[in-house]
Each structure stands twice: as C-alpha cells, then as structure tokens.
Protein backbone atom coordinates (compact mmCIF):
# COMPACT_ATOMS: atom_id res chain seq x y z
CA UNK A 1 101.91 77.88 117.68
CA UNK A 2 98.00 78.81 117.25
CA UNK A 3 97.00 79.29 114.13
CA UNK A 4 94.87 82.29 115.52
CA UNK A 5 97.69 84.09 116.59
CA UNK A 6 98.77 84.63 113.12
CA UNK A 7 95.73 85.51 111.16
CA UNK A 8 95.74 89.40 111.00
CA UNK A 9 92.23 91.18 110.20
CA UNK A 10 92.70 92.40 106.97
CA UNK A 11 93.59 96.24 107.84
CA UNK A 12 93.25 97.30 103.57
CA UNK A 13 93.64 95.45 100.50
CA UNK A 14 97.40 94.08 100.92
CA UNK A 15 99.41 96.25 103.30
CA UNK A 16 98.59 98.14 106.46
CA UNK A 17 98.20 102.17 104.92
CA UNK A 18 94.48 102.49 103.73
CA UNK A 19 91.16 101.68 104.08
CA UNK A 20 89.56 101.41 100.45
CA UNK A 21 86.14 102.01 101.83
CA UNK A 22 86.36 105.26 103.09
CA UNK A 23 89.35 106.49 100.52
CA UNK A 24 87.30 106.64 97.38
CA UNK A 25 89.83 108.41 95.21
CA UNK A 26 92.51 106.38 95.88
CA UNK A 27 91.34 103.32 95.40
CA UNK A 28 90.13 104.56 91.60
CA UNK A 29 94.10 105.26 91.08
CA UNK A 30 94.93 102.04 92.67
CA UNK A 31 92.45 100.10 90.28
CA UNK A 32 93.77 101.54 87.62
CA UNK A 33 97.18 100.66 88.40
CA UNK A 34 96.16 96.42 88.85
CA UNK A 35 94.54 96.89 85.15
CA UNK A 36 98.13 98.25 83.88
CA UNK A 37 100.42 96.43 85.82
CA UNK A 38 98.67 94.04 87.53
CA UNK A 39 99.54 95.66 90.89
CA UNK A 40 99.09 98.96 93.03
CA UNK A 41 101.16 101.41 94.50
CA UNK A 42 99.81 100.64 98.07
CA UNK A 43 100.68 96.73 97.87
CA UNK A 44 104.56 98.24 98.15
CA UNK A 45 104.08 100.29 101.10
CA UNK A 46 104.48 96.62 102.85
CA UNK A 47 105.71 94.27 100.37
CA UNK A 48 106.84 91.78 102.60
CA UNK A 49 103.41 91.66 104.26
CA UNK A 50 101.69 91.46 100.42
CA UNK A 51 103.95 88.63 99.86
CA UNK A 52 103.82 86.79 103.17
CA UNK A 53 99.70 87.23 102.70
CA UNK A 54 99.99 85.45 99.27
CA UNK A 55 102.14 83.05 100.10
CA UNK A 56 101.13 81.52 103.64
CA UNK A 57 97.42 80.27 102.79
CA UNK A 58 99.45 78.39 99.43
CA UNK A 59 102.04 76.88 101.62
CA UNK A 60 99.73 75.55 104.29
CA UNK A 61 97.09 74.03 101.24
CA UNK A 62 100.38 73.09 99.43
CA UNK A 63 101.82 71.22 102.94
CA UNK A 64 97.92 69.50 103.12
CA UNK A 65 97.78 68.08 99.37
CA UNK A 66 101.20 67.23 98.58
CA UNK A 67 102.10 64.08 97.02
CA UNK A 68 105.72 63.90 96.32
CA UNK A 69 108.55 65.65 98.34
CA UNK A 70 112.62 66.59 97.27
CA UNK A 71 114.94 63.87 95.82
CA UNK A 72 117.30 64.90 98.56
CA UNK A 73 114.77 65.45 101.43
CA UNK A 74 112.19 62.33 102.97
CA UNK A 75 108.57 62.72 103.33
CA UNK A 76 109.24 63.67 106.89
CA UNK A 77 111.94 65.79 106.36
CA UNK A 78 110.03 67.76 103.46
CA UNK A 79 106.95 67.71 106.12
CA UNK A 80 109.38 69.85 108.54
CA UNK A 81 110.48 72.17 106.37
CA UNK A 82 106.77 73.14 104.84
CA UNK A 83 106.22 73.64 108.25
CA UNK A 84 109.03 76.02 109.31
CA UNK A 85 108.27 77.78 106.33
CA UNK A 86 104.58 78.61 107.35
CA UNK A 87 105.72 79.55 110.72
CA UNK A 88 108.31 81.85 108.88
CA UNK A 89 105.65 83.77 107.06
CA UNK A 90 102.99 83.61 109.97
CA UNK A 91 105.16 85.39 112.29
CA UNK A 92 106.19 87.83 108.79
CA UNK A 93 102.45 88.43 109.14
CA UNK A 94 102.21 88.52 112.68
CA UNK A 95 104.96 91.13 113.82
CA UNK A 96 106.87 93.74 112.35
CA UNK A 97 110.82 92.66 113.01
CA UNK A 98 111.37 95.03 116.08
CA UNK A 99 108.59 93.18 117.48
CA UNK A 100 110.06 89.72 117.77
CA UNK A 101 111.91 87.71 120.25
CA UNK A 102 115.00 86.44 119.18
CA UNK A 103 113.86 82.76 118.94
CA UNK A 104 111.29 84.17 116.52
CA UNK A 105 113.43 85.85 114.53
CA UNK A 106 115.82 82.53 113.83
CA UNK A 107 112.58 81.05 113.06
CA UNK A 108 111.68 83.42 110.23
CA UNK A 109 115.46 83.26 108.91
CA UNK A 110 115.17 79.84 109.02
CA UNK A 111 111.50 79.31 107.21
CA UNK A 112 112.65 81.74 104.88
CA UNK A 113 115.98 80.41 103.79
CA UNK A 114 114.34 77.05 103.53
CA UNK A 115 111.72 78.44 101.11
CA UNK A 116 114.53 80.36 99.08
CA UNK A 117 116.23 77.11 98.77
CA UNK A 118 113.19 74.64 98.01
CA UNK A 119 111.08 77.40 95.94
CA UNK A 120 111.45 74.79 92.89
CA UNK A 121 110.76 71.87 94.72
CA UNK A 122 106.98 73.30 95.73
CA UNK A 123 105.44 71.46 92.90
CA UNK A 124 102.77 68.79 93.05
C-alpha cells in the first residue's frame, strides 16, 4: 500500500464537521472545552477518526525505533503485526466502512484485534 493513499488533508482539527477558521464561535466553545476536559465536543463527532489520527503516526515511529518485541512473538513476527496494525488504522483513516472492499475490511479487523491484544506490549 502507498503511504499517500492514506494521508487525509486535515479537513478540521480531529474529525471531518468544521472548519475552525471560518467558525469563530465555535471554536471559542471548543477551546474551552480542551482547557476543562482536555477534549472537545467536535473530536466525538468521529472518534474513531480522532483516534486512528493519534494513533497511526505513533505506531509507524513506534514500528521504526523499536528495540525489543513480545516474549511470545519474534522480531519478525512482532515486525508483521506493527505493520497490519498501521494498515488497520490507515485504511480507518482512509475510508469510512461502507467504503471498503471486503479484503480491506478483514484487514482493519485484523490490525485492530492485533493492537487490542498487544496494546501492552507497545513499549520500548
């Protein structure tokens, strides 16, 4: 896969429903919100495209730097699933569900079990 294909242009600050430069008002509300809760309302509207655009540029660095892998897994093996968990949230990023063939939508399954079931093995 091309990395190109999955970058998005950022359409607002996390999700797809605003553009903070011409919606002045909200964007006061929203900044308020991060200095109470450390979030905004309009990082919900698409949650799974606020989390897929925090987590994909940490799993590629992560995949890049790493220095130590699972007990259970090999360096190769560990290498395999980093990568079909990038893929996973690329194609999160990428296309909305309906959008997907079905070969990409085992893929994201797939990356995404594997992260639920590694999550506390991404350490360095």
């Amino acid at each position: 896969m091309d990395e190109k294909e999955f970058r998005m242009k950022p359409l607002n600050y996390f999700g797809r429903g605003f553009d903070k430069d011409t919606d002045k008002e909200k964007a006061k509300v929203w900044e308020q919100q991060r200095n109470v809760r450390e979030c905004d309302d309009s990082e919900l509207w698409n949650l799974d495209i606020t989390i897929a655009r925090f987590i994909l540029p940490r799993l590629k660095r992560f995949k890049k730097i790493k220095q130590g892998h699972p007990a259970t897994l090999t360096e190769q093996q560990w290498d395999k699933c980093l990568q079909k968990m990038i893929v996973a949230f690329a194609l999160v990023l990428a296309k909305m569900d309906f959008n997907r063939k079905p070969q990409e939508k085992e893929q994201v399954k797939e990356g995404l079990e594997l992260f639920a079931k590694y999550l506390e093995g991404l350490w360095d």
